[in-house]
N, C-alpha and C. Protein backbone atom coordinates (compact mmCIF):
# COMPACT_ATOMS: atom_id res chain seq x y z
N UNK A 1 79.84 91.23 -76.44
CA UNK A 1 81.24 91.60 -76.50
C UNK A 1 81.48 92.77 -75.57
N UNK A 2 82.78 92.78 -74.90
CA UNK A 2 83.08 94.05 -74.35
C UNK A 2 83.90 94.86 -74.56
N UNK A 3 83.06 95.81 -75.10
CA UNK A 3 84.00 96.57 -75.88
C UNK A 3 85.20 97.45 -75.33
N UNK A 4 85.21 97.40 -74.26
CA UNK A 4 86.66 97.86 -73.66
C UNK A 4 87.81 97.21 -74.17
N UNK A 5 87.48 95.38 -74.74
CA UNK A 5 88.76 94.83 -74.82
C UNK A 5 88.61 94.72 -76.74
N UNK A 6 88.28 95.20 -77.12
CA UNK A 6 88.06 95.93 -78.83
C UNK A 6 88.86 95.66 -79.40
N UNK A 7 89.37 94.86 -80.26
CA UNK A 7 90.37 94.82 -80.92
C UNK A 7 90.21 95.27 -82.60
N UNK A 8 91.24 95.44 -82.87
CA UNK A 8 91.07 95.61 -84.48
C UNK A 8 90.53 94.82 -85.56
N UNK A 9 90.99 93.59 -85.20
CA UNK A 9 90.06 92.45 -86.07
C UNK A 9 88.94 92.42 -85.58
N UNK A 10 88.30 92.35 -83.96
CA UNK A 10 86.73 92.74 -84.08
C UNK A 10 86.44 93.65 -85.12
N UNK A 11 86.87 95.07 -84.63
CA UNK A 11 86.27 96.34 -85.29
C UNK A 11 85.95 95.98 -86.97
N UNK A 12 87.23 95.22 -87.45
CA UNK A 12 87.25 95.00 -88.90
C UNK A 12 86.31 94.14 -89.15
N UNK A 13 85.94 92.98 -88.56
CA UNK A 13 85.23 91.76 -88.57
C UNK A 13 83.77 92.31 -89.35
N UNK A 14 83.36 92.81 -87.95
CA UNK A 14 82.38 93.95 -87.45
C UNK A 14 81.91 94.85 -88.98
N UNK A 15 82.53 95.76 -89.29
CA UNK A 15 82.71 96.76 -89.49
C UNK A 15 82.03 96.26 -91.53
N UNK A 16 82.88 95.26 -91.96
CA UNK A 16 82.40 94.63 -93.00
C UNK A 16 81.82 93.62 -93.16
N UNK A 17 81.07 93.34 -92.34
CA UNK A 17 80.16 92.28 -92.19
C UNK A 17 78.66 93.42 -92.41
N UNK A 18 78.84 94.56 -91.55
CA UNK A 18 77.66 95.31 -91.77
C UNK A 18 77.96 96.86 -92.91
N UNK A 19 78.30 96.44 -93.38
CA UNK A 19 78.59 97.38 -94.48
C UNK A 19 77.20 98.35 -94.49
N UNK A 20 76.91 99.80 -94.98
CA UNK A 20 75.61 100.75 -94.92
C UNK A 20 75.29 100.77 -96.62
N UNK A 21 74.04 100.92 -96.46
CA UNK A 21 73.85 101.13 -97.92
C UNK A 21 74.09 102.63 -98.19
N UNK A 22 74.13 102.78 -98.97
CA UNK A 22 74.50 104.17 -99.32
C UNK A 22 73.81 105.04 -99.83
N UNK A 23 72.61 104.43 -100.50
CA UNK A 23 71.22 104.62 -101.24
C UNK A 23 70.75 106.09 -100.36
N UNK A 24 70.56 107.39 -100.62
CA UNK A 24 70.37 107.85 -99.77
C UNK A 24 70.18 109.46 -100.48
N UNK A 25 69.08 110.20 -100.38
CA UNK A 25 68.86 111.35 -101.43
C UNK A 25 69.80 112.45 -100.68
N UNK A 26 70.84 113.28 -101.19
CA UNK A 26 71.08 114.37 -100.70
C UNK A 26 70.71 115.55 -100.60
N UNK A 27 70.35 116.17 -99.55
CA UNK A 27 69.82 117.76 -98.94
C UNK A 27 71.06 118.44 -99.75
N UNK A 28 72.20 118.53 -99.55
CA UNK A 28 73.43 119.32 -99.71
C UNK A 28 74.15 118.90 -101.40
N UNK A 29 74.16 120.10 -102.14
CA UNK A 29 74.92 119.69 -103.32
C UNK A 29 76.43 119.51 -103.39
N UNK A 30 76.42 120.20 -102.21
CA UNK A 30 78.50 120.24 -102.54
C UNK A 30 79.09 119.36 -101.64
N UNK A 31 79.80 118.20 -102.31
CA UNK A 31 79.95 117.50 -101.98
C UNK A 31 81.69 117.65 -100.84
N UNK A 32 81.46 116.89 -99.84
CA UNK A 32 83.12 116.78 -99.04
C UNK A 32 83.37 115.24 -98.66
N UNK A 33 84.62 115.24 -97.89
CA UNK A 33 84.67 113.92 -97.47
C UNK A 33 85.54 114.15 -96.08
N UNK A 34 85.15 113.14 -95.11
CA UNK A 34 86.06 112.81 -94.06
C UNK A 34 87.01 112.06 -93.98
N UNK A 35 87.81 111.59 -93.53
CA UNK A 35 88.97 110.43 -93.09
C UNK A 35 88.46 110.12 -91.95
N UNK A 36 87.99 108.68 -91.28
CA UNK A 36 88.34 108.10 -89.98
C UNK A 36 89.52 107.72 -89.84
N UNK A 37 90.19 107.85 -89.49
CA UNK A 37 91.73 106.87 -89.08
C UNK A 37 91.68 106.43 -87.81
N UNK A 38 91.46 105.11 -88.21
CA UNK A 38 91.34 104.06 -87.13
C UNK A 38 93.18 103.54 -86.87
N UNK A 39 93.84 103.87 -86.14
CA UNK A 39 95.29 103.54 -85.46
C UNK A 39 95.14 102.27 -85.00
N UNK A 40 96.35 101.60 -86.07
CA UNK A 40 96.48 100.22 -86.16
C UNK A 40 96.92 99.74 -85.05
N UNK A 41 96.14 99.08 -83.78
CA UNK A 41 97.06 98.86 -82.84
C UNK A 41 96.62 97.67 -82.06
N UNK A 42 97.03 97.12 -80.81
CA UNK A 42 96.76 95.63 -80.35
C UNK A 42 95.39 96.35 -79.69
N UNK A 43 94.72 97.52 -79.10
CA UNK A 43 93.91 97.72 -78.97
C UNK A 43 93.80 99.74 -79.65
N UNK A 44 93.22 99.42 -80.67
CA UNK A 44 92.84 100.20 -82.04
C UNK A 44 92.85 101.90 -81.26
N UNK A 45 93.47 103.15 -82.11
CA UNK A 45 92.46 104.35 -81.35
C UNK A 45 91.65 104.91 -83.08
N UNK A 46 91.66 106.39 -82.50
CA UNK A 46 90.93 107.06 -83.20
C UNK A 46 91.61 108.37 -83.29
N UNK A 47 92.22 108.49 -84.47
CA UNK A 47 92.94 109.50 -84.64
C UNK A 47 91.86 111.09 -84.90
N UNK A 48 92.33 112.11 -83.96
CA UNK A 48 91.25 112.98 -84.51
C UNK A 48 91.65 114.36 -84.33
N UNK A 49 91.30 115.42 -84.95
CA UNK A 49 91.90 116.83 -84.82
C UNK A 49 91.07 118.10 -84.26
N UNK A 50 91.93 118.90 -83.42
CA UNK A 50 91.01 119.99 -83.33
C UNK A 50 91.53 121.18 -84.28
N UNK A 51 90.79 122.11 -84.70
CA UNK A 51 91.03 122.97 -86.09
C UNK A 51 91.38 124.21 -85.29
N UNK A 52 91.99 124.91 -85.49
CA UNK A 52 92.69 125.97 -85.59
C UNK A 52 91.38 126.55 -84.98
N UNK A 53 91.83 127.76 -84.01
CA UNK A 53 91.23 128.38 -83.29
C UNK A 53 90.48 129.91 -85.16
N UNK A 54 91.85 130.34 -85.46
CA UNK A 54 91.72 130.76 -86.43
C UNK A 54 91.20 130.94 -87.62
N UNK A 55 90.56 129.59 -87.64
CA UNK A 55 89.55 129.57 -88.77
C UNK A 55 88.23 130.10 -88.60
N UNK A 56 87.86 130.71 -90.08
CA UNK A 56 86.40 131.56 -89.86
C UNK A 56 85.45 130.32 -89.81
N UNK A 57 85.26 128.88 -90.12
CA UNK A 57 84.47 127.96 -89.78
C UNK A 57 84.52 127.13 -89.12
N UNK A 58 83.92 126.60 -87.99
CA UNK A 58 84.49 125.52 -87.31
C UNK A 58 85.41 125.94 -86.65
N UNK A 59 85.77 127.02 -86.04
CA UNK A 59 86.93 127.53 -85.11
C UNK A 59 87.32 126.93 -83.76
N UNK A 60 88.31 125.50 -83.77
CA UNK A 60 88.54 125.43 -82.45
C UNK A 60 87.80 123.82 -81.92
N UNK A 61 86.90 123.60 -83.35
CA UNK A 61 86.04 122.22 -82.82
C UNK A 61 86.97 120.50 -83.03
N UNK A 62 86.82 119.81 -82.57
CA UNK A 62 87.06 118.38 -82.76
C UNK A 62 86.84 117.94 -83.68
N UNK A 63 87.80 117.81 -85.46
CA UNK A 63 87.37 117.06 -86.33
C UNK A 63 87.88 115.68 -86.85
N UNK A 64 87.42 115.09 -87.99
CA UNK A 64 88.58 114.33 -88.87
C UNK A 64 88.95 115.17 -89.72
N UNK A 65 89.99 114.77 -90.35
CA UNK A 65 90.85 115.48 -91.25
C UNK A 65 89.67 115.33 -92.91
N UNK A 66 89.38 116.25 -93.56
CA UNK A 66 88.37 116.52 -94.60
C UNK A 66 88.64 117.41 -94.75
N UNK A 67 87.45 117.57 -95.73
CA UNK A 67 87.23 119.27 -96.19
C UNK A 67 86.43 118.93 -97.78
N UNK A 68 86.65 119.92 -98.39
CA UNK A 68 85.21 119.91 -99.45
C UNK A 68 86.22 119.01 -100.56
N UNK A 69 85.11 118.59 -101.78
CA UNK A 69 86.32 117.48 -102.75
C UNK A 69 86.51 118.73 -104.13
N UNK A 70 87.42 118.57 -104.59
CA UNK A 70 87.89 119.34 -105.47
C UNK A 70 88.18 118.80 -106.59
N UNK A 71 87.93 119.45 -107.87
CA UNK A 71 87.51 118.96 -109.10
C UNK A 71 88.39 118.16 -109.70
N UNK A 72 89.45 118.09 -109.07
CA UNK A 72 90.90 117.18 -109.73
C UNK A 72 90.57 116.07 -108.87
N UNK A 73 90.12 115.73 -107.57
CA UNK A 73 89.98 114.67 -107.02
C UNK A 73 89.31 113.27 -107.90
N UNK A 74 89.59 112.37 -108.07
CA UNK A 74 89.12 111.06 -108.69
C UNK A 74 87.92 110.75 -108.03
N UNK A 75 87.59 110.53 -106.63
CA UNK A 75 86.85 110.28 -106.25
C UNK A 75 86.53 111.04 -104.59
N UNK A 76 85.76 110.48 -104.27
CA UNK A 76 85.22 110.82 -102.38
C UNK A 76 86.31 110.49 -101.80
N UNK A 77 86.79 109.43 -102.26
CA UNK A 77 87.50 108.57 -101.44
C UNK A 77 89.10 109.39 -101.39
N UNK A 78 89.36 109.39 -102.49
CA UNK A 78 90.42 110.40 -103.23
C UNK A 78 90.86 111.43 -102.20
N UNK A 79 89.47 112.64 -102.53
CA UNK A 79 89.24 113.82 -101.48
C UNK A 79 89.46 113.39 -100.00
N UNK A 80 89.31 112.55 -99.20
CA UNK A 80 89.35 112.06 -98.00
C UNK A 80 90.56 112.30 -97.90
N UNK A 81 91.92 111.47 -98.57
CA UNK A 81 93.00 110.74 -98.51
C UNK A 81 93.46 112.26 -98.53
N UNK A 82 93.25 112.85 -99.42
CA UNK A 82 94.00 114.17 -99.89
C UNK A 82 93.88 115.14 -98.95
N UNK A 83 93.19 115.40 -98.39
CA UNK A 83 92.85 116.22 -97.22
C UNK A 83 93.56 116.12 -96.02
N UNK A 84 93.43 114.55 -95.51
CA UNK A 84 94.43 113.88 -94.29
C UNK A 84 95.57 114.41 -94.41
N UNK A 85 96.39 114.05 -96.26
CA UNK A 85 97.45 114.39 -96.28
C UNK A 85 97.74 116.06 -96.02
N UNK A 86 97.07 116.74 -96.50
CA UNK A 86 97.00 118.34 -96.23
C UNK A 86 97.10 119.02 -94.54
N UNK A 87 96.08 118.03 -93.93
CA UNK A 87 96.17 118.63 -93.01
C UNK A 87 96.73 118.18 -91.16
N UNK A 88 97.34 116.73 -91.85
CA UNK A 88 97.96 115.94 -90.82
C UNK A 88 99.03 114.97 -91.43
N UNK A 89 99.72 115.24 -92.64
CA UNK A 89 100.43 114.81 -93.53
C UNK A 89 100.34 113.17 -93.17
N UNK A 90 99.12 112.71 -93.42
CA UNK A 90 99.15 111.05 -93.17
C UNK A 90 99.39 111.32 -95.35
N UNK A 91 100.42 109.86 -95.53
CA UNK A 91 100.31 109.75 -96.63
C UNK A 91 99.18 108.84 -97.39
N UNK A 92 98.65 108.85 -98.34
CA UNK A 92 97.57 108.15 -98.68
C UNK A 92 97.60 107.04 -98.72
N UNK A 93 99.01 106.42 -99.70
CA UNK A 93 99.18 105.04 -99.54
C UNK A 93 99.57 104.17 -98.17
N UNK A 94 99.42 105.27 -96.90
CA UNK A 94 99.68 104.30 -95.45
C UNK A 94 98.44 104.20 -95.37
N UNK A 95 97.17 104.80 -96.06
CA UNK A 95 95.64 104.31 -95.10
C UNK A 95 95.05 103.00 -95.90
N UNK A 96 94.52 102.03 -95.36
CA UNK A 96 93.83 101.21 -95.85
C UNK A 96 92.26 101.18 -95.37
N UNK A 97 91.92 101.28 -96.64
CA UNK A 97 90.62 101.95 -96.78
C UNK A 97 89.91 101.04 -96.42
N UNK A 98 88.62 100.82 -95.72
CA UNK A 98 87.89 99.47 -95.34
C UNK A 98 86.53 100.05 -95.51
N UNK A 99 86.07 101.14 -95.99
CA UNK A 99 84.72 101.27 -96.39
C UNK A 99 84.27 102.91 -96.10
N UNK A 100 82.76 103.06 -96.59
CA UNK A 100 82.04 104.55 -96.17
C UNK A 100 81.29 104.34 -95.32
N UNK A 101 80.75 105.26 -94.32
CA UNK A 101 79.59 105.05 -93.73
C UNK A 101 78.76 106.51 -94.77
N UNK A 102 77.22 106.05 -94.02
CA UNK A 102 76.57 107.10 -94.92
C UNK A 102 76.81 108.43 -94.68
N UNK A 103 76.22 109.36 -95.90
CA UNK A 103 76.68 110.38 -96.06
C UNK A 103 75.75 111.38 -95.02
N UNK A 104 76.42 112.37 -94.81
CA UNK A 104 75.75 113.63 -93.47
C UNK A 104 76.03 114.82 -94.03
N UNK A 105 74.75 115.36 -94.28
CA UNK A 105 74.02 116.32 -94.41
C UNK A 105 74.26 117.82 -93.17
N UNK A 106 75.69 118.68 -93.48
CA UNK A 106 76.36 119.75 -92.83
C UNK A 106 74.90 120.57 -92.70
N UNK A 107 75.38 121.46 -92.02
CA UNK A 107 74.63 122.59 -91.36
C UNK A 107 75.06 123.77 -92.20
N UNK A 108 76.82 123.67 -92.41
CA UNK A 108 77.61 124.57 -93.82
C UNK A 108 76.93 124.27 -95.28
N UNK A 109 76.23 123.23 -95.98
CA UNK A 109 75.69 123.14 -96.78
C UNK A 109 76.58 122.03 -97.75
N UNK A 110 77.51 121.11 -96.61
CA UNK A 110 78.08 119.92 -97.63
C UNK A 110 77.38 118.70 -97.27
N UNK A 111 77.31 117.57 -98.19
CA UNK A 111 77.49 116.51 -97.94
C UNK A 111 78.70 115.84 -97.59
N UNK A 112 78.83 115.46 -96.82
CA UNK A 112 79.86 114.92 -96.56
C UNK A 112 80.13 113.31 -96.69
N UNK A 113 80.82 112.55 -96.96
CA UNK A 113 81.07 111.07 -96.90
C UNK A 113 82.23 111.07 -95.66
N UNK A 114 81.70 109.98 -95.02
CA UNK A 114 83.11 109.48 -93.64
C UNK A 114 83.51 108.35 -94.75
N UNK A 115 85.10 108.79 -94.68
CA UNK A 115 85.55 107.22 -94.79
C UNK A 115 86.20 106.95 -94.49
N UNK A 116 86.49 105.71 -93.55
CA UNK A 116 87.12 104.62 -92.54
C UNK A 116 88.51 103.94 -93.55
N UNK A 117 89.55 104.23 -92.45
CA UNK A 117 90.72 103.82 -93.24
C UNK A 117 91.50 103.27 -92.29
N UNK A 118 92.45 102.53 -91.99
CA UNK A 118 93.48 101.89 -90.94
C UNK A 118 94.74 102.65 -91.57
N UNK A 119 95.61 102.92 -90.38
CA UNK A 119 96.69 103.67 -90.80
C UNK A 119 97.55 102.95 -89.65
N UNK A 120 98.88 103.27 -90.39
CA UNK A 120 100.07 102.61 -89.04
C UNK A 120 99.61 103.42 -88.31
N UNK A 121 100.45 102.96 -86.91
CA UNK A 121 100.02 103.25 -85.74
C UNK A 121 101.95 104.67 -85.39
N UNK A 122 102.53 104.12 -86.31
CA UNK A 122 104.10 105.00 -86.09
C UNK A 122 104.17 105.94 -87.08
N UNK A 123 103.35 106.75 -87.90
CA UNK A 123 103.13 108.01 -88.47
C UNK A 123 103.31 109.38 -87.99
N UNK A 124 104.55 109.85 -88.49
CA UNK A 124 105.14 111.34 -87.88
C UNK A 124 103.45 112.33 -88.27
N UNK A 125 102.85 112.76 -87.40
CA UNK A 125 101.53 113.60 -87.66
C UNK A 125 102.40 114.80 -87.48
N UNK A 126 102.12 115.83 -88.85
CA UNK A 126 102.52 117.02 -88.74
C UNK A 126 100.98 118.24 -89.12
N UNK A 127 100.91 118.48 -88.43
CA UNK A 127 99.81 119.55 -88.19
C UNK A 127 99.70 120.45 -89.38
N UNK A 128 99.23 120.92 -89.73
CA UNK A 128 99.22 122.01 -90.99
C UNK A 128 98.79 123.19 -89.85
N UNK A 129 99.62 123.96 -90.24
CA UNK A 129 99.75 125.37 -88.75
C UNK A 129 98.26 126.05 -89.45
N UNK A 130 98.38 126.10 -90.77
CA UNK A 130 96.69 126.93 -90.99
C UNK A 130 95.95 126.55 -90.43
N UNK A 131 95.07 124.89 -90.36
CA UNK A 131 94.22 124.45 -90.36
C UNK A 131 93.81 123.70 -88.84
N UNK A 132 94.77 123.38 -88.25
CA UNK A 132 94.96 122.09 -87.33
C UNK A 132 95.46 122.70 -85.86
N UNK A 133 95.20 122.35 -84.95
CA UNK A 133 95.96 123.01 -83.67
C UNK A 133 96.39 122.50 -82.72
N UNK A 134 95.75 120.81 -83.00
CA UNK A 134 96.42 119.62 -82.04
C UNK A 134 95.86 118.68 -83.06
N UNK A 135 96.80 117.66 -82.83
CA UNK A 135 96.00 116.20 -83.27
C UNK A 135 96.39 115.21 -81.78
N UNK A 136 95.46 114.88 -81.62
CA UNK A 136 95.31 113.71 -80.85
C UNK A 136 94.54 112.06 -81.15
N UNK A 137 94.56 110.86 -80.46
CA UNK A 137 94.21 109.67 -80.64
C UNK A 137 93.82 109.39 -79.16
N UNK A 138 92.49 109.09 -79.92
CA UNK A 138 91.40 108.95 -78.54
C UNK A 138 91.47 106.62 -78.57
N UNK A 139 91.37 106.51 -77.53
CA UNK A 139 90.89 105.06 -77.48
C UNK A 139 89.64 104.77 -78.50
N UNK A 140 89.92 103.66 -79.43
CA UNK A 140 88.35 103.63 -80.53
C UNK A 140 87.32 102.72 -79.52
N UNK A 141 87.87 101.70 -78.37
CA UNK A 141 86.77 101.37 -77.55
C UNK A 141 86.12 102.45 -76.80
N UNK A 142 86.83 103.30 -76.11
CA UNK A 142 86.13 104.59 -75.51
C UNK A 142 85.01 105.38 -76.82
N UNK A 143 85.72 105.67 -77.69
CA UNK A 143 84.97 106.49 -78.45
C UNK A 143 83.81 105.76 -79.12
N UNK A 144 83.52 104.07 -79.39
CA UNK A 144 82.56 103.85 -79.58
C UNK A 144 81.34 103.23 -79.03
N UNK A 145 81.89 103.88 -77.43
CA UNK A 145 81.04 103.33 -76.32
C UNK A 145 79.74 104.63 -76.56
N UNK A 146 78.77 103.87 -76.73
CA UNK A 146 77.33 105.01 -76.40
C UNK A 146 76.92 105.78 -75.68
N UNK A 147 77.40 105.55 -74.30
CA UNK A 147 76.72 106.13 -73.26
C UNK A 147 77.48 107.38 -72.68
N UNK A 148 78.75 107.65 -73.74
CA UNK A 148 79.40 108.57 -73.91
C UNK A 148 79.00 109.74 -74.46
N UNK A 149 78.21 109.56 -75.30
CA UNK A 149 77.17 110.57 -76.13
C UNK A 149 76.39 110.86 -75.77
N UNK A 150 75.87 112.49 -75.61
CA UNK A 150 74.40 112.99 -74.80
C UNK A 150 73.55 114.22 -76.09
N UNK A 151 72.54 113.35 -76.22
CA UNK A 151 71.92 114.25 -77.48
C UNK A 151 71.26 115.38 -76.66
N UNK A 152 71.37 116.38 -77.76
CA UNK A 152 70.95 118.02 -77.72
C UNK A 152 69.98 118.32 -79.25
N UNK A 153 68.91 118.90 -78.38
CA UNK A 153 68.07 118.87 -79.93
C UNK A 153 67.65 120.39 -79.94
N UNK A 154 68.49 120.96 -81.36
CA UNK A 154 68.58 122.41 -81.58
C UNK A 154 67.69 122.64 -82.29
N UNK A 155 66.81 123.94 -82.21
CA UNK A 155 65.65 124.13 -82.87
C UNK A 155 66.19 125.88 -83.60
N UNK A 156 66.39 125.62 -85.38
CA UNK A 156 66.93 126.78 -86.11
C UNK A 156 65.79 126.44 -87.34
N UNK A 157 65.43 127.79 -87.42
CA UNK A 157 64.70 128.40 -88.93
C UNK A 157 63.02 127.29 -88.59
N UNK A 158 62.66 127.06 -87.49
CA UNK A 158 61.74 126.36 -87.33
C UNK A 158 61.56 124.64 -87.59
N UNK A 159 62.71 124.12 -87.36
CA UNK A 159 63.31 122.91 -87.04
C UNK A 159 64.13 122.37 -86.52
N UNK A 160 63.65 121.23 -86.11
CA UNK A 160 64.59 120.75 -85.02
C UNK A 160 65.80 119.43 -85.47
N UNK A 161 66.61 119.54 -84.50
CA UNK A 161 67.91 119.02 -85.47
C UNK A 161 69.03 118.69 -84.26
N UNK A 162 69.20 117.25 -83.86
CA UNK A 162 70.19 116.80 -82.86
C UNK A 162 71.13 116.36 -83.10
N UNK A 163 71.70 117.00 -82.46
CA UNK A 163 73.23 116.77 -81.84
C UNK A 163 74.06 116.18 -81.33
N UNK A 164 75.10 115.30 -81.37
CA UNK A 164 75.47 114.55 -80.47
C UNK A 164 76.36 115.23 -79.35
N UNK A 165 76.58 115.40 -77.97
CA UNK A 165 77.93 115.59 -77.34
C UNK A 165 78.78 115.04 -76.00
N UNK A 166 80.19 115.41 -76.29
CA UNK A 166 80.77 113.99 -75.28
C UNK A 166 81.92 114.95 -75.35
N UNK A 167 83.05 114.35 -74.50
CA UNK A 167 84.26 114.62 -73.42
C UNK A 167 85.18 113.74 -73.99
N UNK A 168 86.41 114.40 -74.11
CA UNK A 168 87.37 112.87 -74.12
C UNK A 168 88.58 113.96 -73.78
N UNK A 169 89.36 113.59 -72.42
CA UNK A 169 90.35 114.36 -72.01
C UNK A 169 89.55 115.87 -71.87
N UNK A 170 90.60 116.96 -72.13
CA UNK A 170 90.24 118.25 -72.36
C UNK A 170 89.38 118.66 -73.75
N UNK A 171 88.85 117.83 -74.43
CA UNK A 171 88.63 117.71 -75.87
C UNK A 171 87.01 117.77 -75.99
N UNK A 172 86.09 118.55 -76.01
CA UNK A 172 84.50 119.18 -76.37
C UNK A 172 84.61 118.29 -77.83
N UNK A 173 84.08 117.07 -77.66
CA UNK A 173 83.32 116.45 -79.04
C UNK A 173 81.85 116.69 -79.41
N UNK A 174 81.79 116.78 -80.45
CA UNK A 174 80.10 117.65 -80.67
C UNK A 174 80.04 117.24 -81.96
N UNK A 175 78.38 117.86 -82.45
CA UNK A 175 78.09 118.09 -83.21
C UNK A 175 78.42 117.04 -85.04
N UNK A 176 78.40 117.21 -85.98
CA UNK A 176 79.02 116.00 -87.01
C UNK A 176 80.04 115.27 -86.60
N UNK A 177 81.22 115.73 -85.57
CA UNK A 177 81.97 114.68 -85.74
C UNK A 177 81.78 113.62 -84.64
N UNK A 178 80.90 114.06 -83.34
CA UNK A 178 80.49 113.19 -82.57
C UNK A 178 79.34 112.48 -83.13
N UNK A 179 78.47 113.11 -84.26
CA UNK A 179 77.50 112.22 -85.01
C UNK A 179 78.18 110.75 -85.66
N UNK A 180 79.15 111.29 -86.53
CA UNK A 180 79.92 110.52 -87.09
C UNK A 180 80.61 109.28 -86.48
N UNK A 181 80.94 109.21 -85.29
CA UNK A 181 81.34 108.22 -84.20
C UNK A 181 80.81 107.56 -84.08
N UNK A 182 79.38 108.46 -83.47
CA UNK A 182 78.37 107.56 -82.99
C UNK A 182 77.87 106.34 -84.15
N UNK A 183 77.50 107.08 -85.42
CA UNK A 183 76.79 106.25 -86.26
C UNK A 183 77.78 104.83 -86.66
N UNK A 184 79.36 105.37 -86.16
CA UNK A 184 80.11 104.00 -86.74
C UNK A 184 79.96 102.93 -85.39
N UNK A 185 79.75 103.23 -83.79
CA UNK A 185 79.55 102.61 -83.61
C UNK A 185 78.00 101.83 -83.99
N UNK A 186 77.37 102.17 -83.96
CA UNK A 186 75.92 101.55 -84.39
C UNK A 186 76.08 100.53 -85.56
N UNK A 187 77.21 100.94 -86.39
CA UNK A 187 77.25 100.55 -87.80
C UNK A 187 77.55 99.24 -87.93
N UNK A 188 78.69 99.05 -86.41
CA UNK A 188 79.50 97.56 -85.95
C UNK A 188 78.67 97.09 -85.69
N UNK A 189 77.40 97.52 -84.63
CA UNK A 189 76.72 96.32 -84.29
C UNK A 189 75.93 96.73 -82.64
N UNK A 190 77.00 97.92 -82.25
CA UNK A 190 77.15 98.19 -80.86
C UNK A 190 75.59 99.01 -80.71
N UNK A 191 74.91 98.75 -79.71
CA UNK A 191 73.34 99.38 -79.51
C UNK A 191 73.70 99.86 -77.83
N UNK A 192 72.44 101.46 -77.72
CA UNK A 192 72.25 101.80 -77.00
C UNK A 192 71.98 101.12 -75.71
């Protein structure tokens, strides 16, 4: 397949046909969650945010909309939805949820869950001025092309620990959320 011409029913086809197991011991007790928002479109993007220069964590980097899950949340999935809405006012009932990929083990000390959702493609995105400092939508064929990604292997506290990183426009993708990309393309099917 070529994935330049990517469509959404591939991606979907794809995407639950190889479902991840989830089986998987966690390093990190405190649990978070991501949103993918895959933008419903005749050729799909990837909705994604950079965080506020301002913040004491993550200042300034390329994320999805997340953050840690909170004790009123129902579920992972819940926390995901709730977060989006917080910090890019997607409403919950526009995402349609199509699955998790496995969970990733922060460097901050969360687990995190990605989870993959389809959202209209005509959603007023309003930024949360605390948290958010652009949102943009990258092409999801660009972003789940491989050869876009260049691993970096960081060596802290006497271990080593890689990185993913890549370009899209003016936009420094790195680190979990370029992990996170990467592993969904792999997840479809797509190999190095």
């Amino acid at each position: 397949m070529d994935y330049g011409d990517l469509t959404l029913d591939d991606f979907l086809s794809r995407f639950q046909l190889l479902r991840p197991s989830l089986n998987r011991t966690a390093l990190n007790a405190r649990q978070a969650a991501v949103l993918i928002p895959v933008v419903r479109r005749p050729r799909p993007g990837l909705l994604l945010t950079q965080r506020s220069v301002h913040l004491r964590k993550h200042a300034g980097q390329v994320a999805f909309p997340g953050g840690a899950v909170d004790p009123t949340d129902a579920s992972i999935v819940a926390a995901a939805l709730r977060e989006a809405q917080e910090e890019v006012s997607i409403p919950p009932d526009a995402v349609e949820v199509i699955g998790v990929l496995p969970p990733v083990d922060s460097v901050t000390g969360f687990h995190v869950t990605p989870v993959v959702g389809v959202i209209p493609p005509d959603l007023p995105y309003r930024a949360s001025v605390d948290e958010v400092s652009a949102v943009f939508e990258m092409p999801l064929a660009q972003a789940l092309h491989l050869g876009r990604y260049h691993p970096l292997d960081v060596y802290r506290r006497g271990s080593s620990h890689r990185v993913w990183l890549s370009w899209y426009e003016h936009y420094f993708v790195w680190g979990m959320t370029a992990g996170i990309i990467r592993q969904l393309a792999l997840q479809i099917g797509i190999r190095p």
